[in-house]
N, C-alpha and C. Protein backbone atom coordinates (compact mmCIF):
# COMPACT_ATOMS: atom_id res chain seq x y z
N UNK A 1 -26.23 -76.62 -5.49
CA UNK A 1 -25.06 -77.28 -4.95
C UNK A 1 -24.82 -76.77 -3.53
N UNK A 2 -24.22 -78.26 -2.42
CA UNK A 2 -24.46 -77.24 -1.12
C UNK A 2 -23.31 -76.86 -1.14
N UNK A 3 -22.82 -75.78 0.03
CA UNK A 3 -21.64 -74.94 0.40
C UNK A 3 -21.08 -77.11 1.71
N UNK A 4 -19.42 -76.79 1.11
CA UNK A 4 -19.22 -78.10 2.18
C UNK A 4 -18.97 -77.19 3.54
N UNK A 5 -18.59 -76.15 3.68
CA UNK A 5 -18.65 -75.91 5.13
C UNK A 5 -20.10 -75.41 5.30
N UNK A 6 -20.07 -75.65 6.89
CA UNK A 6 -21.29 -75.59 7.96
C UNK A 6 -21.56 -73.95 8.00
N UNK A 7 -22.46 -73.59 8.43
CA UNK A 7 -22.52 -71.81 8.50
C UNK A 7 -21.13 -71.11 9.37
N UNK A 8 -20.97 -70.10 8.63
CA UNK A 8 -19.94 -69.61 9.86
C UNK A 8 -18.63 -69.77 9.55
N UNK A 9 -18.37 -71.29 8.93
CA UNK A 9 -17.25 -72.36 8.59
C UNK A 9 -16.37 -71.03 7.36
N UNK A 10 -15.22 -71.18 7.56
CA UNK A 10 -14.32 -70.18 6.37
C UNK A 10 -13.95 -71.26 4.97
N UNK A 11 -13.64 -72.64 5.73
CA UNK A 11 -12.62 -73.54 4.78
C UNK A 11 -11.79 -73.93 4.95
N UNK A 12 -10.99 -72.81 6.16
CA UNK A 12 -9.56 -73.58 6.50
C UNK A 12 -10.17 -73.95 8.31
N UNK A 13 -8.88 -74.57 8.18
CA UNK A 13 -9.07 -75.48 9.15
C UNK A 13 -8.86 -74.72 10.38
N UNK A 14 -8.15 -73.79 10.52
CA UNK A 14 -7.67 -72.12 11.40
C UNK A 14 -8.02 -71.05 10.71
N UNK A 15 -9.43 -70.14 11.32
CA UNK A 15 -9.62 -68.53 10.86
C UNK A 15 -9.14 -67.86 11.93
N UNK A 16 -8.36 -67.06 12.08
CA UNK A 16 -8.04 -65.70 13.03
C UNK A 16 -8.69 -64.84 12.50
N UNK A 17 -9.84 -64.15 12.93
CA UNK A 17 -10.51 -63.01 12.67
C UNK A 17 -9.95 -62.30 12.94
N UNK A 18 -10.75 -60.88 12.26
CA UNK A 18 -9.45 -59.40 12.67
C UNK A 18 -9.33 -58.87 13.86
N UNK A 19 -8.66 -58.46 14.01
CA UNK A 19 -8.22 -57.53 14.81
C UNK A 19 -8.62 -56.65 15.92
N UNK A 20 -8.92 -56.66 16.90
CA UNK A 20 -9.72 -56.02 17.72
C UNK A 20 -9.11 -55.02 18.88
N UNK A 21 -9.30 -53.87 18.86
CA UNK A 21 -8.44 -53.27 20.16
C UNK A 21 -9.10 -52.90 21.25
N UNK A 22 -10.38 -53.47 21.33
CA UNK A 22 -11.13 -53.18 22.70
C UNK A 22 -10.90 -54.57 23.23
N UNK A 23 -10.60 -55.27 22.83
CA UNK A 23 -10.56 -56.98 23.52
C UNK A 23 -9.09 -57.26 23.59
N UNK A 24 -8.86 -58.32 24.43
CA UNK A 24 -6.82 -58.77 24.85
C UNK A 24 -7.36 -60.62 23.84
N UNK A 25 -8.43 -60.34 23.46
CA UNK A 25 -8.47 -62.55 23.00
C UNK A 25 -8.49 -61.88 21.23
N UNK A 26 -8.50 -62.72 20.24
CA UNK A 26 -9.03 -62.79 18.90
C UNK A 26 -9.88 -64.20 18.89
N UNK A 27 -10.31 -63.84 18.16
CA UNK A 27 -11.59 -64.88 17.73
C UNK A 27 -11.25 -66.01 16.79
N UNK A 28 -10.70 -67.08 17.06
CA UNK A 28 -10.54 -67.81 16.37
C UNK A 28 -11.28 -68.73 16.05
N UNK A 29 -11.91 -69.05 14.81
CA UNK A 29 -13.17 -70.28 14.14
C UNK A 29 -12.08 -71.55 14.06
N UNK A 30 -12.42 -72.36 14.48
CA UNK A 30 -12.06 -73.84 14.53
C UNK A 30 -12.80 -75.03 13.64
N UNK A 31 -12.41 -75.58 12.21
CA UNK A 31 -13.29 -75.94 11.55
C UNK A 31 -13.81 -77.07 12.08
N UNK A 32 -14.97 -77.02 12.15
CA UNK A 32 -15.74 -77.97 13.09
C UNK A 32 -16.46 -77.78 14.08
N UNK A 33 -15.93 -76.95 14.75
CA UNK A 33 -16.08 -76.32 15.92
C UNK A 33 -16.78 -75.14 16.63
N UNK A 34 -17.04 -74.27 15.75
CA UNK A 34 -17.20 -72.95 16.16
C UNK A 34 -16.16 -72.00 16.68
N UNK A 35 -16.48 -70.89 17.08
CA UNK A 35 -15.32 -69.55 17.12
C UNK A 35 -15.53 -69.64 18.53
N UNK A 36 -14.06 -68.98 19.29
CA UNK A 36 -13.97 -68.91 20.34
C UNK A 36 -12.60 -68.00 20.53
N UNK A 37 -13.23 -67.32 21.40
CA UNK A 37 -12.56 -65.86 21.84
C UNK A 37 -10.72 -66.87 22.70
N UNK A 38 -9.44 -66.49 21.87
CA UNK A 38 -8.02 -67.22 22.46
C UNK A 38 -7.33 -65.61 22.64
N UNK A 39 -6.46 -65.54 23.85
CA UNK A 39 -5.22 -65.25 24.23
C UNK A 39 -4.48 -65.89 23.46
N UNK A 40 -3.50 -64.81 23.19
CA UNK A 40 -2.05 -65.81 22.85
C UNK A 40 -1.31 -66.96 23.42
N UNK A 41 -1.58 -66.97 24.28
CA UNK A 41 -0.92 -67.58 25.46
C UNK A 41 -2.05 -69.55 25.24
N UNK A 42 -3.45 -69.27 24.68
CA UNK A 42 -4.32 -70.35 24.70
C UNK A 42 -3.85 -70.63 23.28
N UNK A 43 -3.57 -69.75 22.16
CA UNK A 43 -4.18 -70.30 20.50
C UNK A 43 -3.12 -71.33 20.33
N UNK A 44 -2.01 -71.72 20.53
CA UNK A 44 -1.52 -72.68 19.79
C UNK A 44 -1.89 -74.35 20.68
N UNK A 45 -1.83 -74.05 21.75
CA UNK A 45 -2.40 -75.34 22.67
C UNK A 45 -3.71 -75.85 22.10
N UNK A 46 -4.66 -74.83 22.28
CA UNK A 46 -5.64 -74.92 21.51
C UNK A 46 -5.74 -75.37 20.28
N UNK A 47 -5.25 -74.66 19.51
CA UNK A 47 -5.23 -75.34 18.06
C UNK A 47 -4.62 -76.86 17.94
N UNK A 48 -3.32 -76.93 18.47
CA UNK A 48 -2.78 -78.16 18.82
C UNK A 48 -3.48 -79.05 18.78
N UNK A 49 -4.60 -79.36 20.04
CA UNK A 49 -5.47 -80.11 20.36
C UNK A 49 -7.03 -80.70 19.50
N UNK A 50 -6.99 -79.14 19.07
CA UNK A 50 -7.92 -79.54 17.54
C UNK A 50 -7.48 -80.36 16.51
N UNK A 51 -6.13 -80.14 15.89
CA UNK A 51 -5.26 -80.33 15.04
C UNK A 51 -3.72 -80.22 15.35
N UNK A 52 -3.61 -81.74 15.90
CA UNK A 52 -2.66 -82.02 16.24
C UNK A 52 -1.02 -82.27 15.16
N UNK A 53 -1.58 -82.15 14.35
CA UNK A 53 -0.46 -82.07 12.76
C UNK A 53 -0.51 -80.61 12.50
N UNK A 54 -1.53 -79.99 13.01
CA UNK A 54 -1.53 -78.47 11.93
C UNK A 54 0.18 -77.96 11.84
N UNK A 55 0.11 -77.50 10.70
CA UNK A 55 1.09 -76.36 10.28
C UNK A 55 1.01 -75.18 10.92
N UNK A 56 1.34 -74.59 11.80
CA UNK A 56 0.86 -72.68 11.95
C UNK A 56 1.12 -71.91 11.10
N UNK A 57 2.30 -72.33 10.43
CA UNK A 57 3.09 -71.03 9.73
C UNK A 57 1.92 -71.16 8.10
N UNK A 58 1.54 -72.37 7.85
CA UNK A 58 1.00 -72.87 6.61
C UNK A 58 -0.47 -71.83 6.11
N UNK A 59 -0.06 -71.06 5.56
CA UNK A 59 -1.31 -70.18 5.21
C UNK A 59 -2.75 -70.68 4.71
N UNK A 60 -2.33 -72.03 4.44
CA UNK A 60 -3.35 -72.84 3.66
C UNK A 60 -3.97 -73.40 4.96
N UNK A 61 -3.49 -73.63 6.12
CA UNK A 61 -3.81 -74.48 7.16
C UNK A 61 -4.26 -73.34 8.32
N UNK A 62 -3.62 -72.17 8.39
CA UNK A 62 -4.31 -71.10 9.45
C UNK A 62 -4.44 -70.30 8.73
N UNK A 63 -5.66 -69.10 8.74
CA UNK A 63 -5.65 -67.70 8.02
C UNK A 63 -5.87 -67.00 9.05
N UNK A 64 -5.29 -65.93 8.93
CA UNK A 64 -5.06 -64.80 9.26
C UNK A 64 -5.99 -63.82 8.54
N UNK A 65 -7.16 -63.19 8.99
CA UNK A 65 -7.73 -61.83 8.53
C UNK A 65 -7.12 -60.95 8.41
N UNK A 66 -6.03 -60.58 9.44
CA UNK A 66 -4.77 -59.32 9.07
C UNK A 66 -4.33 -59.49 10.94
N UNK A 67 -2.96 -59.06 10.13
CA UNK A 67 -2.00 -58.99 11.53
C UNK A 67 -1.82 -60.46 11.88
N UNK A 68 -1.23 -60.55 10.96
CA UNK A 68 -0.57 -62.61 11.14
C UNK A 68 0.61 -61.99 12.29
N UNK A 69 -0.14 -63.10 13.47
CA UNK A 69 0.81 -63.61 14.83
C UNK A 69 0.40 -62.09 15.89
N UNK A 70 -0.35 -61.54 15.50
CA UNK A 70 -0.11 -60.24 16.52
C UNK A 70 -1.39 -60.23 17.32
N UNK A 71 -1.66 -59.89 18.30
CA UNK A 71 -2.64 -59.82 19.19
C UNK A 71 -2.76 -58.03 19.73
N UNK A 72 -3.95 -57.95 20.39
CA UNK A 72 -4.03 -56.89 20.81
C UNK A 72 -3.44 -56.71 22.10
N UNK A 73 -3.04 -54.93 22.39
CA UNK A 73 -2.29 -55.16 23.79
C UNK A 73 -3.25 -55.47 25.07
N UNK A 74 -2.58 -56.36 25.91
CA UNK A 74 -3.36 -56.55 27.06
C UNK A 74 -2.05 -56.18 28.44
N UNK A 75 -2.40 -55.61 29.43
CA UNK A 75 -1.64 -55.75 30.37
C UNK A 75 -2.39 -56.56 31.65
N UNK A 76 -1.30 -56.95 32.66
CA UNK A 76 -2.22 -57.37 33.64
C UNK A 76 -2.54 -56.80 34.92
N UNK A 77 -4.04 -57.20 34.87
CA UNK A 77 -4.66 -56.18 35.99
C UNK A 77 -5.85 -55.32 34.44
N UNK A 78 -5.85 -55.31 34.00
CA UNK A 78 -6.62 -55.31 32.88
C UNK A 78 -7.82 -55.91 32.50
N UNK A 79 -9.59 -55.63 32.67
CA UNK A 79 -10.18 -56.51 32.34
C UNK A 79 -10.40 -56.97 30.68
């Protein structure tokens, strides 16, 4: 029996991977799409545009690996 997601693919339609404190982006998988390194400031526009109905808050519709809504610190002037 095949797997219905593509390699990589989680299931939901929003993965936030974990947590990272050497990086200011998280990695978010976009189903369909592939993963791509978002700022806070990019993930909901972003997502928006993928999925223009999404829920954010909807656990079924974004997952969170850990640290739902939190990003790592970045300041600016910071690479």
């Amino acid at each position: 029996m095949e797997n219905a997601t593509g390699p990589g693919e989680s299931g939901y339609p929003v993965f936030v991977e974990s947590f990272d404190t050497d990086s200011r982006y998280r990695r978010v998988r976009l189903r369909g799409l592939g993963c791509e390194p978002l700022e806070p400031e990019e993930f909901e526009p972003r997502v928006r545009q993928v999925f223009p109905d999404i829920d954010l808050e909807d656990p079924a519709q974004v997952h969170w690996a850990d640290r739902p809504g939190q990003w790592p610190p970045w300041h600016p002037g910071e690479a």
